[in-house]
N, C-alpha and C. Protein backbone atom coordinates (compact mmCIF):
# COMPACT_ATOMS: atom_id res chain seq x y z
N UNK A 1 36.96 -16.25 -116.33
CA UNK A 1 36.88 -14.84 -116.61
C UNK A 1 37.92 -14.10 -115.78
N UNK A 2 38.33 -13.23 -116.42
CA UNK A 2 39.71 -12.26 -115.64
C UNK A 2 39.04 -11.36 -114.40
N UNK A 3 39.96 -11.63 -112.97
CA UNK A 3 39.34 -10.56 -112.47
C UNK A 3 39.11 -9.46 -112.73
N UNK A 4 37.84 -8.54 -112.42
CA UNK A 4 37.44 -7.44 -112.56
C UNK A 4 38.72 -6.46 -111.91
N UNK A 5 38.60 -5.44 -112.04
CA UNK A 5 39.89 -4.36 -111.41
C UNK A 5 38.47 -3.43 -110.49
N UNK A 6 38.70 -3.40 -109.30
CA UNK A 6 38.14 -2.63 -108.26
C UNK A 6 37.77 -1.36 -108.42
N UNK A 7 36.93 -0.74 -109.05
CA UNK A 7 36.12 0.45 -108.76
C UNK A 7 36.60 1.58 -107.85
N UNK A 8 37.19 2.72 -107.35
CA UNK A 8 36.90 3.32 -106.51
C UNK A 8 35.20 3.52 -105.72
N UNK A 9 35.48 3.41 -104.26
CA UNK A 9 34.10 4.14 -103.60
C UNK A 9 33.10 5.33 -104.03
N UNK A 10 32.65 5.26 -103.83
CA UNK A 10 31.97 6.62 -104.07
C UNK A 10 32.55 8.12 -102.81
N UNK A 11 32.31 7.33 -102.09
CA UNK A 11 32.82 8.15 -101.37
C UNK A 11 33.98 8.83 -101.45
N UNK A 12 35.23 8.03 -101.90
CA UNK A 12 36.51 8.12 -101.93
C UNK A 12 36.94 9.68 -102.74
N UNK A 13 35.92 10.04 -103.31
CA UNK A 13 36.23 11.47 -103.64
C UNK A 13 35.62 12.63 -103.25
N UNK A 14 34.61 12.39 -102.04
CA UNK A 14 34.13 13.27 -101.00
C UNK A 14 35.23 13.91 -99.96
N UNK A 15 34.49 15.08 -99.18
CA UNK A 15 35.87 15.32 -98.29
C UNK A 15 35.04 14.14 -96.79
N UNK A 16 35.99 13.62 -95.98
CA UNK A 16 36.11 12.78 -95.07
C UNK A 16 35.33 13.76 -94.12
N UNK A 17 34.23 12.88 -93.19
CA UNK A 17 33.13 12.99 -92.52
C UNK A 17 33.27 12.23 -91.63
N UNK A 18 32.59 12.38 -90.09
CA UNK A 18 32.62 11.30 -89.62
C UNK A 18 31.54 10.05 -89.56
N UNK A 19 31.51 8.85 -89.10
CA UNK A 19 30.64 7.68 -89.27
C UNK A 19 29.65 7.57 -88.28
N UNK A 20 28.90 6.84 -89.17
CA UNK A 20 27.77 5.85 -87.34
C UNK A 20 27.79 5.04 -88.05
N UNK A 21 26.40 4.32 -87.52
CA UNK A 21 26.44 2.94 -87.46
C UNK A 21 24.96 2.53 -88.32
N UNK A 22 25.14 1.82 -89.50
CA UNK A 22 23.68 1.20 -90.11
C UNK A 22 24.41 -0.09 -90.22
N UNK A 23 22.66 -0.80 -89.76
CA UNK A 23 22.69 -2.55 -90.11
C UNK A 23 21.52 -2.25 -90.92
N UNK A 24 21.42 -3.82 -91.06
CA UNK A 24 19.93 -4.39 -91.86
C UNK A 24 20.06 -5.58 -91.56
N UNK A 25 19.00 -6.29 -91.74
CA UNK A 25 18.87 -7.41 -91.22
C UNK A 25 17.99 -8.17 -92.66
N UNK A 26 19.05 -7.55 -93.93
CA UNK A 26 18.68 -7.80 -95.17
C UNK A 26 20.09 -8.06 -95.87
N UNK A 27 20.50 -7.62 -95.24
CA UNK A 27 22.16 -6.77 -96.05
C UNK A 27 23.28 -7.13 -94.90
N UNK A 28 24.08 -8.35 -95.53
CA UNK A 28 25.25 -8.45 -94.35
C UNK A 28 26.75 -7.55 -94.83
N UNK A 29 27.33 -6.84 -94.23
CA UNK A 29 28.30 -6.75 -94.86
C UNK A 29 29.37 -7.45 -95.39
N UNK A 30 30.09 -7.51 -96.72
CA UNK A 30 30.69 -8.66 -97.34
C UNK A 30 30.16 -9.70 -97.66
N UNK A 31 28.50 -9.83 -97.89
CA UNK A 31 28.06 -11.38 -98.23
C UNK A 31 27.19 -11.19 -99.27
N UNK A 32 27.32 -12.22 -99.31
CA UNK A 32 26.43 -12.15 -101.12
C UNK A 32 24.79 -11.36 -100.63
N UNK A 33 24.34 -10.39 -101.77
CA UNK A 33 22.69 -9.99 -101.28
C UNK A 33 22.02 -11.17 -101.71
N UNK A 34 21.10 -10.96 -101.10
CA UNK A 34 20.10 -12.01 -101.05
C UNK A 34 19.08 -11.55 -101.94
N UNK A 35 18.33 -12.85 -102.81
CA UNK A 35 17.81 -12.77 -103.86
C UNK A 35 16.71 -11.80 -103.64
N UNK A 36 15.76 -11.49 -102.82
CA UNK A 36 15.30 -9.98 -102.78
C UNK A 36 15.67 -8.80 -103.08
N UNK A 37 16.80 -8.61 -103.03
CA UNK A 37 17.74 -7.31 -103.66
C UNK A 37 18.48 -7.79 -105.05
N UNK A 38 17.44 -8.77 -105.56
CA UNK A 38 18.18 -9.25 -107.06
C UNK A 38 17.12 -8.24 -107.99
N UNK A 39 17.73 -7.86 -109.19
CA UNK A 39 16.35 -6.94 -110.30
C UNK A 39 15.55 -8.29 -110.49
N UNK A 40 16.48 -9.13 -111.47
CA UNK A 40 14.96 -10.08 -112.07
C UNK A 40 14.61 -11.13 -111.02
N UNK A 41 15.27 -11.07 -109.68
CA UNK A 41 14.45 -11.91 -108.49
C UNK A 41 13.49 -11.37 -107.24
N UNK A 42 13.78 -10.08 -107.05
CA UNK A 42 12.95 -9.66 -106.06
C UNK A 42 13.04 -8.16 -105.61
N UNK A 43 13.85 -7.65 -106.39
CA UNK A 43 13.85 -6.21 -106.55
C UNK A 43 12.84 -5.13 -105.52
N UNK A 44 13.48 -5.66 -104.28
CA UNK A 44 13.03 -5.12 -103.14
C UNK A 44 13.71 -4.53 -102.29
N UNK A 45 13.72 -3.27 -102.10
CA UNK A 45 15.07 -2.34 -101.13
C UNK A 45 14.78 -3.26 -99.51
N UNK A 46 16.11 -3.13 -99.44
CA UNK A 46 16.78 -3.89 -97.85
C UNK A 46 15.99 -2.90 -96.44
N UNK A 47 15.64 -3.98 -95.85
CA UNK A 47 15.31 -3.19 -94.53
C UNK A 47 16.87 -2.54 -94.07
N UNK A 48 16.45 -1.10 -93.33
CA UNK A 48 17.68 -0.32 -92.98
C UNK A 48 17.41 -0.12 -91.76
N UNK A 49 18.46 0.31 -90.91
CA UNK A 49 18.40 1.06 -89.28
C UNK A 49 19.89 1.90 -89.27
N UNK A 50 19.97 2.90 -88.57
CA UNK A 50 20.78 3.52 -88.38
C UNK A 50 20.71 4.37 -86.67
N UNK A 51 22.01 4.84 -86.07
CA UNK A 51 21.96 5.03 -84.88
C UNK A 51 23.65 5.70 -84.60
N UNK A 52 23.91 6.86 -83.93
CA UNK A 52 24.96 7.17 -83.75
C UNK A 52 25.31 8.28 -84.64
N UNK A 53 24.37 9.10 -85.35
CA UNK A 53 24.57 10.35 -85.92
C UNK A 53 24.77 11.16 -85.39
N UNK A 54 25.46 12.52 -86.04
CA UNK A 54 25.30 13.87 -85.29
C UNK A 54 23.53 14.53 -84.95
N UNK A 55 23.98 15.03 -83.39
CA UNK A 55 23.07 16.04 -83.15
C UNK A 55 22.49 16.65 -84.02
N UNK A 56 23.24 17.26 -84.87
CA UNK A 56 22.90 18.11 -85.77
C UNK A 56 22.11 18.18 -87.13
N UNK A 57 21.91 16.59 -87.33
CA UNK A 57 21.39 16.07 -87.84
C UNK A 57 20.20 16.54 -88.65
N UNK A 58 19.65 17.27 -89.76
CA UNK A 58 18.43 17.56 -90.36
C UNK A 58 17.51 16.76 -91.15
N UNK A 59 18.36 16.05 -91.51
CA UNK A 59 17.38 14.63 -92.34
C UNK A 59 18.28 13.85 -93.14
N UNK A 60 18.46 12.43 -93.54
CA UNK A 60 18.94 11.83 -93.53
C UNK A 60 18.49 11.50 -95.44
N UNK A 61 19.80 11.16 -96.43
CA UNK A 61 19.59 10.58 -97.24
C UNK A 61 20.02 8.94 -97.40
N UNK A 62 19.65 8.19 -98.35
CA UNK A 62 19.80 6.62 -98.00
C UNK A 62 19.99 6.33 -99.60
N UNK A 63 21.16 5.97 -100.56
CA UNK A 63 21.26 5.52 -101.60
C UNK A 63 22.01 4.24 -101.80
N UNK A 64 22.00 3.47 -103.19
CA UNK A 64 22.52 2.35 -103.36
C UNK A 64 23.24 2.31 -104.59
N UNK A 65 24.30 1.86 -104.33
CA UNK A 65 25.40 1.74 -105.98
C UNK A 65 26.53 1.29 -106.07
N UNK A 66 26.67 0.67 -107.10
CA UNK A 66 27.68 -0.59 -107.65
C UNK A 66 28.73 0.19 -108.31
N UNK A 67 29.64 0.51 -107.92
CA UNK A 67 31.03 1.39 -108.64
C UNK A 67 31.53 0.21 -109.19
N UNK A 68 30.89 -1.22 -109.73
CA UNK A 68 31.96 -2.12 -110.80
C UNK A 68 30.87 -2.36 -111.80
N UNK A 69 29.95 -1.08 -112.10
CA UNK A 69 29.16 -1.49 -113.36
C UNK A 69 30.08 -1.32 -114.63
N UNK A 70 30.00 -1.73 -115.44
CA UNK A 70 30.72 -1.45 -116.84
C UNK A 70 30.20 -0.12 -117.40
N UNK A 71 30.46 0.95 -116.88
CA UNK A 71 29.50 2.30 -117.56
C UNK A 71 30.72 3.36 -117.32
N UNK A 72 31.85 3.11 -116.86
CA UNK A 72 32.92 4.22 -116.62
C UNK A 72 32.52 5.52 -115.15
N UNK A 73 31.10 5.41 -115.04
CA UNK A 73 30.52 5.78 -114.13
C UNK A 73 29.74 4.89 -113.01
N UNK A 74 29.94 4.04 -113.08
CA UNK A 74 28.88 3.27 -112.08
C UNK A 74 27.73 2.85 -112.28
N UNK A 75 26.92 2.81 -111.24
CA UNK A 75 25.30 2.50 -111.32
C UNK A 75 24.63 3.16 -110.38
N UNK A 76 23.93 3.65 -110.45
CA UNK A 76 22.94 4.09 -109.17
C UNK A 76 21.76 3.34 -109.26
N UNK A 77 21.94 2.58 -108.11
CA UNK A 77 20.18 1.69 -108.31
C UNK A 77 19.25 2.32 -107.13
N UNK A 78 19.40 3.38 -106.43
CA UNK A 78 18.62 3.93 -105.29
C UNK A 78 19.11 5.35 -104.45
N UNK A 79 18.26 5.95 -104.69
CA UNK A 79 18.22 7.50 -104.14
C UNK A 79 17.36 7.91 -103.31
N UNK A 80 17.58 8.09 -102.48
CA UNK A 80 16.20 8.55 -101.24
C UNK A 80 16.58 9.70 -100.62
N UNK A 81 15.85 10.88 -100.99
CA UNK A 81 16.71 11.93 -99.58
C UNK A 81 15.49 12.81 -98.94
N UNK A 82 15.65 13.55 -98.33
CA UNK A 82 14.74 14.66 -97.20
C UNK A 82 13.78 13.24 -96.38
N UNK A 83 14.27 12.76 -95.72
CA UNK A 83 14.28 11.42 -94.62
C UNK A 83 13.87 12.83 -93.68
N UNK A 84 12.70 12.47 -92.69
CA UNK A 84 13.39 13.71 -91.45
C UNK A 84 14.44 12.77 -90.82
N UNK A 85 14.76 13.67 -90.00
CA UNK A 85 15.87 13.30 -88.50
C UNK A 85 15.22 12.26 -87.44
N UNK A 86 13.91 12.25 -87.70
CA UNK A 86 13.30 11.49 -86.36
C UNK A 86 13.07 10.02 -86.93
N UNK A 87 13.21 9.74 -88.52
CA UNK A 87 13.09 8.20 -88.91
C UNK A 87 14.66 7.84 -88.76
N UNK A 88 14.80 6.55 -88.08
CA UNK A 88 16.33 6.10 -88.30
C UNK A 88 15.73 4.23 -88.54
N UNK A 89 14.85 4.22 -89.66
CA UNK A 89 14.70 2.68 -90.00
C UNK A 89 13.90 3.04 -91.17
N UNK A 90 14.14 2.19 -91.99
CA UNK A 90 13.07 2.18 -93.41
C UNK A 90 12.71 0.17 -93.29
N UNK A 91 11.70 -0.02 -93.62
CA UNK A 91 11.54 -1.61 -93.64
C UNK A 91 12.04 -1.61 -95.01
N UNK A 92 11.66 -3.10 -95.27
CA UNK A 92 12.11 -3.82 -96.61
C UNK A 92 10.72 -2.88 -97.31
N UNK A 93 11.51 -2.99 -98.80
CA UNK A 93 10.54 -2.67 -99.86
C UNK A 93 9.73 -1.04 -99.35
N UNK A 94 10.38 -0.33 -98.81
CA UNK A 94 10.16 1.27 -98.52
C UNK A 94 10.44 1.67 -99.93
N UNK A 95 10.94 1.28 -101.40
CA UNK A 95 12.06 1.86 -101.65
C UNK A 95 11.14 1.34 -103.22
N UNK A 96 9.94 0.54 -103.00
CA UNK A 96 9.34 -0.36 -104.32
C UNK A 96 8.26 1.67 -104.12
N UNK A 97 7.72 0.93 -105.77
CA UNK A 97 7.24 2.46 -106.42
C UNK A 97 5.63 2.54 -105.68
N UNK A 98 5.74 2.18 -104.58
CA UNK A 98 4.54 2.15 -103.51
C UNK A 98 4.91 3.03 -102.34
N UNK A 99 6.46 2.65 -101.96
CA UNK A 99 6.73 3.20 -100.91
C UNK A 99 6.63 3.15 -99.61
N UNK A 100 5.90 1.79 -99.34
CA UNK A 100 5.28 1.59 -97.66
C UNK A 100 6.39 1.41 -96.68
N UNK A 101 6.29 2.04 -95.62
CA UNK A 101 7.01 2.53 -94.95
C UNK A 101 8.08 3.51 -95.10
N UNK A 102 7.49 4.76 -96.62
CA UNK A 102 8.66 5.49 -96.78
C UNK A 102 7.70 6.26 -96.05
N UNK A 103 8.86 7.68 -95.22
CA UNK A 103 8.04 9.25 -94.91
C UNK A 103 7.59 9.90 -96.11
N UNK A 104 6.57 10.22 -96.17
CA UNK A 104 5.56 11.28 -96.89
C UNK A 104 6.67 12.28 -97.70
N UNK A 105 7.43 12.85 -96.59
CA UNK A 105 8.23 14.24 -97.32
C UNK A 105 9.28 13.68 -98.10
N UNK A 106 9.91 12.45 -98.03
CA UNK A 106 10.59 11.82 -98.75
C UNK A 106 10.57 11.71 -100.28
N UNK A 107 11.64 11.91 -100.68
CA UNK A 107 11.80 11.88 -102.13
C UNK A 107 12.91 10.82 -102.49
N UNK A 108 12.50 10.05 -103.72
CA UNK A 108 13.27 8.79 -104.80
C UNK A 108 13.15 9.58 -105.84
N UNK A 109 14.54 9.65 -106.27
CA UNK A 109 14.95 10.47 -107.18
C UNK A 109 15.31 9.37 -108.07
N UNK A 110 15.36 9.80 -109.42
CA UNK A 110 15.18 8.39 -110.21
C UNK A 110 17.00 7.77 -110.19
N UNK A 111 16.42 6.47 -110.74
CA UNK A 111 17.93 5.26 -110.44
C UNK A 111 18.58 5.37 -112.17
N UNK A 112 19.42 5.13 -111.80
CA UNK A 112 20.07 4.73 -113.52
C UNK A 112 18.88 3.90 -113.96
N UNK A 113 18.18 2.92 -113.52
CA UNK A 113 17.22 2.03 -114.38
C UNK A 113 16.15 3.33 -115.30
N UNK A 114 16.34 3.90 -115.04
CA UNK A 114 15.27 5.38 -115.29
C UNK A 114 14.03 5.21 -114.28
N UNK A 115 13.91 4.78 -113.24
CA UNK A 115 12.68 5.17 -112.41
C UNK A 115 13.05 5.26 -111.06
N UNK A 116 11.69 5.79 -110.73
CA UNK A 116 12.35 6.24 -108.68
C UNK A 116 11.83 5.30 -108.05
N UNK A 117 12.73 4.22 -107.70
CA UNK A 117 12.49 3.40 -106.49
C UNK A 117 13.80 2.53 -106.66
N UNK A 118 13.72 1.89 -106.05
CA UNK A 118 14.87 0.47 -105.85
C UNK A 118 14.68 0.02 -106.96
N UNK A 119 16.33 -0.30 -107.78
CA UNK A 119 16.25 -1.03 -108.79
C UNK A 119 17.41 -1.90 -108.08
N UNK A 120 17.08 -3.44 -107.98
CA UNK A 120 18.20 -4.46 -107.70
C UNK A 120 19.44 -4.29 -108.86
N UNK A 121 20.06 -5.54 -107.80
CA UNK A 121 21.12 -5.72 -108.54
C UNK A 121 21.71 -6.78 -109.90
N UNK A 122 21.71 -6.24 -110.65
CA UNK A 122 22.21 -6.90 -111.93
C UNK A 122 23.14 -6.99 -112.66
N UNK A 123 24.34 -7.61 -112.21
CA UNK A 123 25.56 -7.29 -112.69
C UNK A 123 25.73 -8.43 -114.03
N UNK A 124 26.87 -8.05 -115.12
CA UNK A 124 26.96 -8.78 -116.31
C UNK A 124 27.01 -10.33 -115.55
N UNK A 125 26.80 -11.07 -116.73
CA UNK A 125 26.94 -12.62 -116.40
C UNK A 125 28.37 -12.91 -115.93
N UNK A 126 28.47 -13.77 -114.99
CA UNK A 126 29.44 -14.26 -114.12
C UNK A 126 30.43 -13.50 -113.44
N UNK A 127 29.95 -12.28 -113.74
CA UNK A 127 30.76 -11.24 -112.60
C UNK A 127 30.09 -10.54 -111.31
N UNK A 128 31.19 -10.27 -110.53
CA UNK A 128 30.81 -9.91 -109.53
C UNK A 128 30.84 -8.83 -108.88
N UNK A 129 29.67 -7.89 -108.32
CA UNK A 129 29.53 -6.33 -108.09
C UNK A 129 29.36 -5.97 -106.75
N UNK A 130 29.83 -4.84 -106.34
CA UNK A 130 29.77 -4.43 -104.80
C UNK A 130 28.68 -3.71 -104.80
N UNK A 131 27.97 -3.43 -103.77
CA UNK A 131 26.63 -2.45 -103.63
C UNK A 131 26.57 -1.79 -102.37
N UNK A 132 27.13 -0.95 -102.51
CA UNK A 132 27.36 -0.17 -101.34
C UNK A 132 26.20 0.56 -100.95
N UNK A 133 25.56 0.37 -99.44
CA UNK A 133 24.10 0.74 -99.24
C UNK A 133 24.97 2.13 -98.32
N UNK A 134 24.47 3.31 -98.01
CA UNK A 134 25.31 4.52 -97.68
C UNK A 134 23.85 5.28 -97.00
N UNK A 135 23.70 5.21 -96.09
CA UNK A 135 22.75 6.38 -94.92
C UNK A 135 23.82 7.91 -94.70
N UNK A 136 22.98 9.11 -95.74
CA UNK A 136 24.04 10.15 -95.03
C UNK A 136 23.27 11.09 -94.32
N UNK A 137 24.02 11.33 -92.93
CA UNK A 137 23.77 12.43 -92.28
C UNK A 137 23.24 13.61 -92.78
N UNK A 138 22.38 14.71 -92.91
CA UNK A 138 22.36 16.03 -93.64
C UNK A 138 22.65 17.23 -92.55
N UNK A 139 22.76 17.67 -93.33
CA UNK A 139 22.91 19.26 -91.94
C UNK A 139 21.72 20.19 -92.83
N UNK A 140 20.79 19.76 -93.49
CA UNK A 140 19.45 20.44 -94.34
C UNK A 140 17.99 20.21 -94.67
N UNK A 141 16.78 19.99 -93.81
CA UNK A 141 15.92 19.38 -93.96
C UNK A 141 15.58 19.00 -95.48
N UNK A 142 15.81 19.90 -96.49
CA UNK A 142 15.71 19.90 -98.05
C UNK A 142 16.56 19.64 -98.50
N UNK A 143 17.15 18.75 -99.28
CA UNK A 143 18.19 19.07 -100.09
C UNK A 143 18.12 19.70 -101.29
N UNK A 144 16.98 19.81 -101.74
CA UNK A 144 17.20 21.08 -103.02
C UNK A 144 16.48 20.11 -104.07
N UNK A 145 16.69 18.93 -103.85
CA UNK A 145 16.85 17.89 -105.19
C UNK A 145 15.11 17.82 -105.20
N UNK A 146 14.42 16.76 -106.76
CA UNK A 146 13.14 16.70 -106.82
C UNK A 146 13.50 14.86 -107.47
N UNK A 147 12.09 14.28 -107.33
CA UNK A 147 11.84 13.27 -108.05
C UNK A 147 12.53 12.53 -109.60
N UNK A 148 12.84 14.03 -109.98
CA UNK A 148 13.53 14.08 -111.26
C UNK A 148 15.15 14.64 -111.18
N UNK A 149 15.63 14.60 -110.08
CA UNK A 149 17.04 14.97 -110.32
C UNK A 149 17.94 13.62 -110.85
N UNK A 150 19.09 13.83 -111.46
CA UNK A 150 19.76 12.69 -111.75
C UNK A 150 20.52 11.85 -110.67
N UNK A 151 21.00 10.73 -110.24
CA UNK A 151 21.36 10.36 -109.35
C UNK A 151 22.97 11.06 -109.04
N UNK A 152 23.70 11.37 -110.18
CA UNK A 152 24.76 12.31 -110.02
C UNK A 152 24.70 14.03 -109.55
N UNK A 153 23.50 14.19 -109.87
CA UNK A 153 22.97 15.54 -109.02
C UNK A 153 22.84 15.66 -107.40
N UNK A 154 22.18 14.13 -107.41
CA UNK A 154 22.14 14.19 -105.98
C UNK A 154 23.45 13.83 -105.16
N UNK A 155 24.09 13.31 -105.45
CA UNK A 155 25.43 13.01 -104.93
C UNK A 155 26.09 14.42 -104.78
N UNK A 156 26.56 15.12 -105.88
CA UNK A 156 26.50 16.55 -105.66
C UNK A 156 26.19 17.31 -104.22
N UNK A 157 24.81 17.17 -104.46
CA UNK A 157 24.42 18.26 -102.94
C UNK A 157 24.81 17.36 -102.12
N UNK A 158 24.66 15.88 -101.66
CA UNK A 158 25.06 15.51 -100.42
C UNK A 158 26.70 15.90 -100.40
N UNK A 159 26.95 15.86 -101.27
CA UNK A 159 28.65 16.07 -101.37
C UNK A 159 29.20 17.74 -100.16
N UNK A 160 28.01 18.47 -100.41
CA UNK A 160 28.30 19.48 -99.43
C UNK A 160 27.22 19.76 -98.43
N UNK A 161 26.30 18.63 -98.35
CA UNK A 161 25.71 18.80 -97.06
C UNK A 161 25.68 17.34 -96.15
N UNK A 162 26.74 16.45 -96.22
CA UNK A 162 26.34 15.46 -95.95
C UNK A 162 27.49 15.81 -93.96
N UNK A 163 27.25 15.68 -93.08
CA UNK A 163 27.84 15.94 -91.74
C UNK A 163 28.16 14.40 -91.48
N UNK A 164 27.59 13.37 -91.69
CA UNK A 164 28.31 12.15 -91.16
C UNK A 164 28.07 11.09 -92.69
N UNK A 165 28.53 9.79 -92.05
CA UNK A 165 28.18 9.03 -93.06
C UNK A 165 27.97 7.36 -93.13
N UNK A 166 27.28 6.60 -92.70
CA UNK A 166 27.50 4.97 -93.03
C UNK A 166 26.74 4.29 -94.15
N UNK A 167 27.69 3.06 -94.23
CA UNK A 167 26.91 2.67 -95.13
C UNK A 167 27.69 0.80 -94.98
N UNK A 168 27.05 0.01 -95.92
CA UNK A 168 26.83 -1.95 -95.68
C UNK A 168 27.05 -1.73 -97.17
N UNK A 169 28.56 -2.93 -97.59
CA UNK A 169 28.83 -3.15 -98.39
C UNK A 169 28.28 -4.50 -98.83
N UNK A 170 27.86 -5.11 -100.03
CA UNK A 170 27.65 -6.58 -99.90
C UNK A 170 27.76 -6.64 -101.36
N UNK A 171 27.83 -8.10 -101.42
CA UNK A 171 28.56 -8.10 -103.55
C UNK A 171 27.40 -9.39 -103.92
N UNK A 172 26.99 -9.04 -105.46
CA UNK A 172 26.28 -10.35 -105.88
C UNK A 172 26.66 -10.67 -106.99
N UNK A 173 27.22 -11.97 -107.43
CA UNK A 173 27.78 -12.32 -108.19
C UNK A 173 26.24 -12.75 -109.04
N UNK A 174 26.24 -12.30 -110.11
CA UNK A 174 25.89 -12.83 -111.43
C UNK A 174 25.93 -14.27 -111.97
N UNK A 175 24.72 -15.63 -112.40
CA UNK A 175 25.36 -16.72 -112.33
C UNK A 175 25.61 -16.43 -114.16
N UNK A 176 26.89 -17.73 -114.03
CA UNK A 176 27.52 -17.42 -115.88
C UNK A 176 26.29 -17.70 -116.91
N UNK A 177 26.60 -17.04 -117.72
CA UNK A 177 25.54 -17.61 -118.54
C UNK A 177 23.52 -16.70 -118.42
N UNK A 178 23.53 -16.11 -117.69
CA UNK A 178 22.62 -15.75 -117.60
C UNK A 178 22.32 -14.24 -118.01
C-alpha cells in the first residue's frame, strides 16, 4: 500500500501557546497504542497526568484525534472539557460512558463516532494513524460548550481560550485485511 501523505496537526493552525508536560502510563509517545485504546478491542480512554501549567490556569480540556482519517477533516474520537484546575490525572477508562474517575462538572462532548465518551482507534485496513492525545490549559472555568456541541465547536473555543498546551502522540496501525 502507498504511503499515506501526513495530515497536518491540529494544532498547527492555532496561534502558538506555551507547553507542559502530560504522560500516561497507557500512551507512549511514538509507539503503537495498545489494544485498550483499540474501538473493536478495548475502547478504553488512556490513563492521563499532567504537570507544569500556567498559574493561571481555570480548568483544563483533554481531547483525542487522528488528522490521517480519510474524511478531509479528521476524526475526533474524544472531547472532555470544564476539568477544574485542581484535577491534573484522569485514570484509564474516565472517558467510557460511565465516567469513573471523571469530575462531576466535566463534560464529553460527543466524538465523530456520534457519542460522548472515548471512541478508540480504528483506522482503514493496513494503514496507519496518529492519535494525538492534547491536555489544554484554559484561562475559563466554562467553556461555553454542552454534551452536544460538535467536536469542531469545541476546538473553536479552546482555540481562544486555550493559555498552554500538551499533548502524547502514538500511531496504530490497522492489521491488512481486517
Amino acid at each position: 500500500m502507498a504511503e499515506l501523505k501526513r495530515a497536518p496537526l491540529p494544532h498547527d493552525f492555532h496561534p502558538p501557546v506555551p507547553s507542559f508536560t502530560v504522560v500516561s502510563e497507557d500512551v507512549v509517545p511514538g509507539a503503537e497504542l495498545k489494544d485498550a485504546q483499540v474501538y473493536a478491542a478495548g475502547n478504553t480512554s488512556p490513563q492521563l497526568r499532567w504537570e507544569g501549567f500556567p498559574a493561571e490556569t481555570r480548568s483544563f480540556a483533554v481531547t483525542c484525534y487522528d488528522p490521517d482519517a480519510p474524511t478531509g477533516s479528521g476524526f475526533w474520537h474524544w472531547s472532555v472539557v470544564d476539568i477544574p484546575a485542581s484535577v491534573t490525572e484522569l485514570p484509564a477508562g474516565a472517558g467510557s460512558g460511565a465516567y469513573p474517575g471523571l469530575p462531576d462538572v466535566a463534560i464529553q462532548a460527543r466524538n465523530d463516532y456520534g457519542s460522548k465518551d472515548f471512541g478508540g482507534a480504528a483506522p482503514p485496513a493496513g494503514e496507519t494513524h496518529r492519535y494525538v492525545f492534547t491536555v489544554y490549559a484554559v484561562d475559563t472555568e466554562k467553556l461555553g460548550t454542552d454534551g452536544d456541541t460538535s467536536p469542531a465547536a469545541v476546538g473553536f473555543n479552546l482555540r481562544f481560550h486555550t493559555i498552554a498546551r500538551a499533548q502524547l502522540i502514538a500511531e496504530y496501525t490497522a492489521p491488512a485485511g481486517s
